[in-house]
N, C-alpha and C. Protein backbone atom coordinates (compact mmCIF):
# COMPACT_ATOMS: atom_id res chain seq x y z
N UNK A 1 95.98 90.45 120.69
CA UNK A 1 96.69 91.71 120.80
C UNK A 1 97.43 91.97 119.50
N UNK A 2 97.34 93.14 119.14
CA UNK A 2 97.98 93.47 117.46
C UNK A 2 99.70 93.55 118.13
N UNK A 3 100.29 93.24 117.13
CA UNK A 3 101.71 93.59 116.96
C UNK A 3 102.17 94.84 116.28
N UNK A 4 103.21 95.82 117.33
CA UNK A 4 103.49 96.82 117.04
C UNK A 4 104.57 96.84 116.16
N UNK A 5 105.09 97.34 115.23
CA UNK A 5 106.09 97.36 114.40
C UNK A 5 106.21 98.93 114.22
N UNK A 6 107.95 99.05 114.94
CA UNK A 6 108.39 100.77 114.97
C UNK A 6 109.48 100.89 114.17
N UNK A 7 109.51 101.47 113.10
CA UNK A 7 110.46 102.13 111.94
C UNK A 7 111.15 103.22 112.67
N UNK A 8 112.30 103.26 112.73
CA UNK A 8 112.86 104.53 113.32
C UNK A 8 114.11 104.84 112.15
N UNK A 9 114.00 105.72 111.95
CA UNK A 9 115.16 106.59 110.74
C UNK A 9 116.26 106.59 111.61
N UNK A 10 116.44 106.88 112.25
CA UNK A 10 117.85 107.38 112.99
C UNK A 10 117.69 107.14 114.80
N UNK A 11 118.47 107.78 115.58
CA UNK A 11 118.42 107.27 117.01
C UNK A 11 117.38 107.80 117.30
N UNK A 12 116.53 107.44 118.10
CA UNK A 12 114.98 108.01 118.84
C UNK A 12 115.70 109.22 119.64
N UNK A 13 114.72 110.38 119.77
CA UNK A 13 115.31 111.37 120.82
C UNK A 13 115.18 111.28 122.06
N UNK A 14 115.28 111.78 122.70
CA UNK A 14 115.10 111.74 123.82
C UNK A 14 114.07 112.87 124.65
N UNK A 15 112.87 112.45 124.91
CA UNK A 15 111.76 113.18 125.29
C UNK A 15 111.97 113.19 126.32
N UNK A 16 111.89 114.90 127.40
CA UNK A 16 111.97 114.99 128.72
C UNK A 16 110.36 114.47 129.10
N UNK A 17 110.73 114.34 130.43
CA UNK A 17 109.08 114.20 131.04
C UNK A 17 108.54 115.40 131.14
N UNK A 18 106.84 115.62 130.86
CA UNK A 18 105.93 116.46 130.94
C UNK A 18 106.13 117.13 129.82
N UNK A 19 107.17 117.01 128.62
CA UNK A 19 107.13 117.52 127.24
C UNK A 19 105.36 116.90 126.07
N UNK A 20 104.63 117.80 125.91
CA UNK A 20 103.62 117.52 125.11
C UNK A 20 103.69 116.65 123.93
N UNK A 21 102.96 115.67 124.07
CA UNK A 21 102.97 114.60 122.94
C UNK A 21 101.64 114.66 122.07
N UNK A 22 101.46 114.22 121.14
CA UNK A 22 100.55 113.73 120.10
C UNK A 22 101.23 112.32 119.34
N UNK A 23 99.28 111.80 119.60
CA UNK A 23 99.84 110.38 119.10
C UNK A 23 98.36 110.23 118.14
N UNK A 24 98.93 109.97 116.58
CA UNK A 24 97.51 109.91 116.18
C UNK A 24 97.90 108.42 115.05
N UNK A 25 96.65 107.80 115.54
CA UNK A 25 96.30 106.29 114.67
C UNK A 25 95.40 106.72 113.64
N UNK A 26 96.15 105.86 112.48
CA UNK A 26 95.30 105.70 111.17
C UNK A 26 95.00 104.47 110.52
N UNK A 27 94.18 103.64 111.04
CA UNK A 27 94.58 102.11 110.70
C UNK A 27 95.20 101.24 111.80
N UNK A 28 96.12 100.75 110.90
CA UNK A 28 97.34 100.12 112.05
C UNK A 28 98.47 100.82 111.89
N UNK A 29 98.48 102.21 111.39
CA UNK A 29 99.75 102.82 111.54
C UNK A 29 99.41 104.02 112.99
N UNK A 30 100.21 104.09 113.62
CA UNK A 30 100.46 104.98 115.03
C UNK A 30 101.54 106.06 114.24
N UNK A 31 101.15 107.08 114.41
CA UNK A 31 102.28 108.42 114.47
C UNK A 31 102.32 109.13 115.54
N UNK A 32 103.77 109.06 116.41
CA UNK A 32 103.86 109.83 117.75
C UNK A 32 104.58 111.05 117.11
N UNK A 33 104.35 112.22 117.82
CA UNK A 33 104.86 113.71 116.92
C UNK A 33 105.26 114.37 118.67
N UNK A 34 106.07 115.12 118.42
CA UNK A 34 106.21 116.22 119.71
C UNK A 34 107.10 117.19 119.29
N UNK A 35 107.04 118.42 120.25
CA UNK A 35 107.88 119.72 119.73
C UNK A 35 109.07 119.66 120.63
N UNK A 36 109.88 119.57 120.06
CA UNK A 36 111.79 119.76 121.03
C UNK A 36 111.57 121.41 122.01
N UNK A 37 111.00 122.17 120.81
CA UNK A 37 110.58 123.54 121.60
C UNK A 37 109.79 124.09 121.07
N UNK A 38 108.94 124.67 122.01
CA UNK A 38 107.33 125.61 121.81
C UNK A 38 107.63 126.85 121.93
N UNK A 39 107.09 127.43 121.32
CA UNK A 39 106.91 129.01 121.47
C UNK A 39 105.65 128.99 122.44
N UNK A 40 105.65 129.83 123.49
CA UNK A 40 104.40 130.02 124.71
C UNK A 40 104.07 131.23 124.35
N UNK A 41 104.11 132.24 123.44
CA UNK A 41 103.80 133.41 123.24
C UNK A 41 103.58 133.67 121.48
N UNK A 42 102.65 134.18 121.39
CA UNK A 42 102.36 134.74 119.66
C UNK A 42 103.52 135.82 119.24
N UNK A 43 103.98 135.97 118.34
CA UNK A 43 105.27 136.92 117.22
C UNK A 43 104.35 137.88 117.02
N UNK A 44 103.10 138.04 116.11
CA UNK A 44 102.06 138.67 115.82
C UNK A 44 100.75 138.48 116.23
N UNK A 45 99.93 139.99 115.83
CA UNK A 45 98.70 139.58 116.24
C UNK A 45 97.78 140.40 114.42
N UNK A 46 96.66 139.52 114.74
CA UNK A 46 96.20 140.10 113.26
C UNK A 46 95.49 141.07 113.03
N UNK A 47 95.78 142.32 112.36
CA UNK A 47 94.89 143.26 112.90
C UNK A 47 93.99 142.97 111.59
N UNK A 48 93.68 142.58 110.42
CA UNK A 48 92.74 142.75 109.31
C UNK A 48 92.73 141.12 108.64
N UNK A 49 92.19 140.70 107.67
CA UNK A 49 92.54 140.20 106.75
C UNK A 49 93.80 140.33 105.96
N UNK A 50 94.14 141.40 105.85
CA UNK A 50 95.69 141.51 104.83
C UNK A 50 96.11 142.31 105.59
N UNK A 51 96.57 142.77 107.22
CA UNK A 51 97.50 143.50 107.72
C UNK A 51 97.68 142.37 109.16
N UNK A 52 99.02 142.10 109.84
CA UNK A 52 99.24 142.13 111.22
C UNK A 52 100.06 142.64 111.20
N UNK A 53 100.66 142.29 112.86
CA UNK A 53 101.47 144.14 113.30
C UNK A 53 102.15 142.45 114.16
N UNK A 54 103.87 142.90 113.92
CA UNK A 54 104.53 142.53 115.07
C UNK A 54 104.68 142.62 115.96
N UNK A 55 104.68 142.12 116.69
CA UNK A 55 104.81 142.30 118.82
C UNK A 55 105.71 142.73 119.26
N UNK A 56 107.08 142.49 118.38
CA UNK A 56 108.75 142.42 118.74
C UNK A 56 108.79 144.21 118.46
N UNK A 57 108.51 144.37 116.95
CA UNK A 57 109.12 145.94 116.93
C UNK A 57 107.58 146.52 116.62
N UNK A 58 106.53 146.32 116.82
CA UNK A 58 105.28 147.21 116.79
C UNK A 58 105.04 147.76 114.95
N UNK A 59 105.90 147.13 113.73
CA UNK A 59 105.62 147.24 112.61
C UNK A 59 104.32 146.34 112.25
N UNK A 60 103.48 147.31 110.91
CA UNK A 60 102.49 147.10 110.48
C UNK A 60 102.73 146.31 109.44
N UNK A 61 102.45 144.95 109.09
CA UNK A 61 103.09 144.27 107.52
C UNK A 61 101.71 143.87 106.98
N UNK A 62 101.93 143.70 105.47
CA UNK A 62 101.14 143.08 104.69
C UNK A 62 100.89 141.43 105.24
N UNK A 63 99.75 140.63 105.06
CA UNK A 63 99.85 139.21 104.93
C UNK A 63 99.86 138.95 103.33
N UNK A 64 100.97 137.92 102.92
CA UNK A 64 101.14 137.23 101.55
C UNK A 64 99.76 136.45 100.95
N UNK A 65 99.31 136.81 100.54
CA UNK A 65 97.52 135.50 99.93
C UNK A 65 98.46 134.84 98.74
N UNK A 66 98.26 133.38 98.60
CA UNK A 66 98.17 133.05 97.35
C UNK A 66 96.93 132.60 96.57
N UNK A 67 96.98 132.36 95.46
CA UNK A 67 96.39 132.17 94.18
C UNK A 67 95.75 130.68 95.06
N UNK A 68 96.13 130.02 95.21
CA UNK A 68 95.71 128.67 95.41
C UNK A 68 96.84 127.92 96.90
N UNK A 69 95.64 127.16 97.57
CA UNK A 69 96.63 126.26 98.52
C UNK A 69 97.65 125.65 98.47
N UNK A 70 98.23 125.32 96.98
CA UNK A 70 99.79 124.93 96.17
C UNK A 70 100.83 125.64 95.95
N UNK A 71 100.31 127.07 95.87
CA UNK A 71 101.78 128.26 96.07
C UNK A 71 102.03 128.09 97.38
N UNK A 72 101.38 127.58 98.50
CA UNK A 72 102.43 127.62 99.98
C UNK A 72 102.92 125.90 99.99
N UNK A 73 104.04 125.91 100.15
CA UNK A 73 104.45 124.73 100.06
C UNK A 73 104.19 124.13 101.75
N UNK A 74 104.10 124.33 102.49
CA UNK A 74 103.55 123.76 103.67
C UNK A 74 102.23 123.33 103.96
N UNK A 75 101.66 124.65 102.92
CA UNK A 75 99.80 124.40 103.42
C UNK A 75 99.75 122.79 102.45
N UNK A 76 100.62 122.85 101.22
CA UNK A 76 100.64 121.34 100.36
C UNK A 76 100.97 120.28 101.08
N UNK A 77 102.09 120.40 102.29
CA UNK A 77 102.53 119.82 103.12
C UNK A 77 101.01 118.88 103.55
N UNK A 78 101.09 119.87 104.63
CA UNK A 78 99.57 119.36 105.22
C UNK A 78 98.60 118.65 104.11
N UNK A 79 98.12 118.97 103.52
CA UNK A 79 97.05 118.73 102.66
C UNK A 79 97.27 117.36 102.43
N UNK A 80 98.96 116.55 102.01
CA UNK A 80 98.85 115.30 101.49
C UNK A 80 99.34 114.58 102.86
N UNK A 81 99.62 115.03 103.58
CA UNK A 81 99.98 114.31 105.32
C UNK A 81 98.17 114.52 105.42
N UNK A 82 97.22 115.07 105.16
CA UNK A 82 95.58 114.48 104.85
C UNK A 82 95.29 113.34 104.70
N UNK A 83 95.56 113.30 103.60
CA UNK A 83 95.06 112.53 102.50
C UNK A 83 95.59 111.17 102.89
N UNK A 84 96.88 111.17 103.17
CA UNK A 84 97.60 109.90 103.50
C UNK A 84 97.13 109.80 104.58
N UNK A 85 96.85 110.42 105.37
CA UNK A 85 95.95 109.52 107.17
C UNK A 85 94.36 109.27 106.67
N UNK A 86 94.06 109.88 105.58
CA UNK A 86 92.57 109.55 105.30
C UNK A 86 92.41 108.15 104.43
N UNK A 87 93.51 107.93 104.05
CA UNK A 87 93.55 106.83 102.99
C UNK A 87 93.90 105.46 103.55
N UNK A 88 94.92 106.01 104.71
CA UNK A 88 95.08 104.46 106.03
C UNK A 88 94.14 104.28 106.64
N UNK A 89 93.22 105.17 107.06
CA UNK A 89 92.26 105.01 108.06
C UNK A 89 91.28 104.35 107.22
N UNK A 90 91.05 104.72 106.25
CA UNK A 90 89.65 103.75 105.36
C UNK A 90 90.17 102.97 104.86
N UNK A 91 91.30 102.55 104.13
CA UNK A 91 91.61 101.31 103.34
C UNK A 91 91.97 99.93 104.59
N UNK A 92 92.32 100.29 105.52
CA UNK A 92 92.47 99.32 106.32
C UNK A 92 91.33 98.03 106.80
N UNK A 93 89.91 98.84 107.20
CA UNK A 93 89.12 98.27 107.92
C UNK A 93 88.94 96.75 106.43
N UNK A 94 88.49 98.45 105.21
CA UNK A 94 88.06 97.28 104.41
C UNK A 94 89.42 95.50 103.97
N UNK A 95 90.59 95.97 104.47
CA UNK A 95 91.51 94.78 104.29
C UNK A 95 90.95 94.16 105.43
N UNK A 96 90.91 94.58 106.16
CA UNK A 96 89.82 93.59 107.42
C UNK A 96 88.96 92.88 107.45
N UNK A 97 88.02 93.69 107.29
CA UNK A 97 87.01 93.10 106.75
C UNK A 97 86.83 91.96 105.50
N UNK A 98 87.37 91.82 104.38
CA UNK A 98 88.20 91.32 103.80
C UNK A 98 88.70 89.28 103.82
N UNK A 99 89.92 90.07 104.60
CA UNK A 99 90.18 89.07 105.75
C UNK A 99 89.45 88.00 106.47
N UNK A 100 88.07 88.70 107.09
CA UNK A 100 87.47 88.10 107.88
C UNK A 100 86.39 87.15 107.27
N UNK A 101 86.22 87.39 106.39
CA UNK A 101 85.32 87.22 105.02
C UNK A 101 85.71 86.14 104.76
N UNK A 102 86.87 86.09 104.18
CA UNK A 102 88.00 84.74 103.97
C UNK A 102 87.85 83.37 104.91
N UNK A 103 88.11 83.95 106.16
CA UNK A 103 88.16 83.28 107.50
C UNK A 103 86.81 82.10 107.69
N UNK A 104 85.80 83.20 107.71
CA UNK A 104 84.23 82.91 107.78
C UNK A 104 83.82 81.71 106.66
N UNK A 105 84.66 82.33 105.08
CA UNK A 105 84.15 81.30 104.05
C UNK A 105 84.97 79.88 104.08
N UNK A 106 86.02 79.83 104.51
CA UNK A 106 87.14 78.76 105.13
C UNK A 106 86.61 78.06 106.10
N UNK A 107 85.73 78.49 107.43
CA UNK A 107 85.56 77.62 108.02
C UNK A 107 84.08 77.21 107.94
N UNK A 108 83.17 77.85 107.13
CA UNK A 108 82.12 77.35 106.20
C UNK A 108 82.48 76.17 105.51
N UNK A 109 83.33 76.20 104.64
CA UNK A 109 83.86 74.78 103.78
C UNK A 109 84.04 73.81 105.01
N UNK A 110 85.24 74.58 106.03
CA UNK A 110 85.11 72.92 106.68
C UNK A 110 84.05 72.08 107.84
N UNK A 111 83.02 73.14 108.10
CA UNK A 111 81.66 72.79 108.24
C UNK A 111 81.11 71.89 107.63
N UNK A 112 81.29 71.97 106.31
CA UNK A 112 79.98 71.43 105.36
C UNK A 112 80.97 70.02 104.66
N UNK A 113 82.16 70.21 104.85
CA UNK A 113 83.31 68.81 104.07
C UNK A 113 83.46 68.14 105.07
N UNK A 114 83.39 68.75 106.53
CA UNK A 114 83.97 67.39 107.55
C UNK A 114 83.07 67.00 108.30
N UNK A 115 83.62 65.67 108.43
CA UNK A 115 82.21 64.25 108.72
C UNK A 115 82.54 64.81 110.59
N UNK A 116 80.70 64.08 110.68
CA UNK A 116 80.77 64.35 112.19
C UNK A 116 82.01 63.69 113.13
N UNK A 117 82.49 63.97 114.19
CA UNK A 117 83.06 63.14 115.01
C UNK A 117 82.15 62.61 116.24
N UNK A 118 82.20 61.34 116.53
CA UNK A 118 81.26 60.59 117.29
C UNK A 118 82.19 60.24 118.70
N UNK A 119 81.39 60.56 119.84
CA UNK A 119 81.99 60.41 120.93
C UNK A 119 81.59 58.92 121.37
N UNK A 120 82.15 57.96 121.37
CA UNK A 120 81.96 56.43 121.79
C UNK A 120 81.31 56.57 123.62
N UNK A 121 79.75 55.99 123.40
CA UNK A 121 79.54 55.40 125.02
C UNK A 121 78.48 56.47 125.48
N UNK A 122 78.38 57.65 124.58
CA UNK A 122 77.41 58.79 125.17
C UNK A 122 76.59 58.77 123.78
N UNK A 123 77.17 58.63 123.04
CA UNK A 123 75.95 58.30 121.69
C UNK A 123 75.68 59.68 120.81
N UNK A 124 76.48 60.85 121.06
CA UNK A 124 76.66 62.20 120.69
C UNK A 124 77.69 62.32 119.37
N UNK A 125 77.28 63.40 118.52
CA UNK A 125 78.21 63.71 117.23
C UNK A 125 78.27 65.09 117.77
N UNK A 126 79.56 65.52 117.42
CA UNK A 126 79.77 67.17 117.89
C UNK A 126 80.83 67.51 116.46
């Protein structure tokens, strides 16, 4: 059974029951995530590529485009919270694998260095 090891920054919150969870593994790291509060209803709806219309007061607004996925500092957000679950999830196995490699060539050596042991009276080496 693996050993869990939980880092907590500050006091854990306190999750009601039937509050929505996400729990996503990358490796041997676990990230549990949940929302304190959800919005159950959309603000806007999109009427074009570059127009939605608010729900609240029925105004027509532009949508902002940038130049690249790096002028929004959130979409950057995401992008390296990517990269970092893509980089635990594959670098791990291979430390594993690795590992096991080690294990395998270790008890190869003591295969081939240690003398039989002889069971006295049955006439057997094991």
């Amino acid at each position: 059974m693996d050993k869990v090891t939980i880092k907590l920054r500050e006091e854990p919150p306190k999750i009601d029951l039937g509050t929505p969870i996400s729990l996503k593994k990358c490796g041997n790291i676990a990230e549990l995530t949940y929302l304190s509060r959800r919005n159950q209803h959309g603000t806007i709806k999109k009427l074009s590529k570059d127009e939605y219309i608010l729900l609240s007061t029925g105004e027509v607004k532009q949508f902002q485009h940038g130049e690249n996925r790096l002028d929004n500092a959130a979409a950057a957000k995401i992008s390296l919270r990517k990269l970092r679950d893509y980089i635990n999830t594959n670098l791990m196995p291979r430390q594993k694998w690795r590992d096991k490699l080690k294990d395998l060539q270790r008890e190869r050596r003591k295969q081939i260095y240690s003398k039989p042991t002889i069971i006295y009276g049955k006439g057997k080496t094991v």
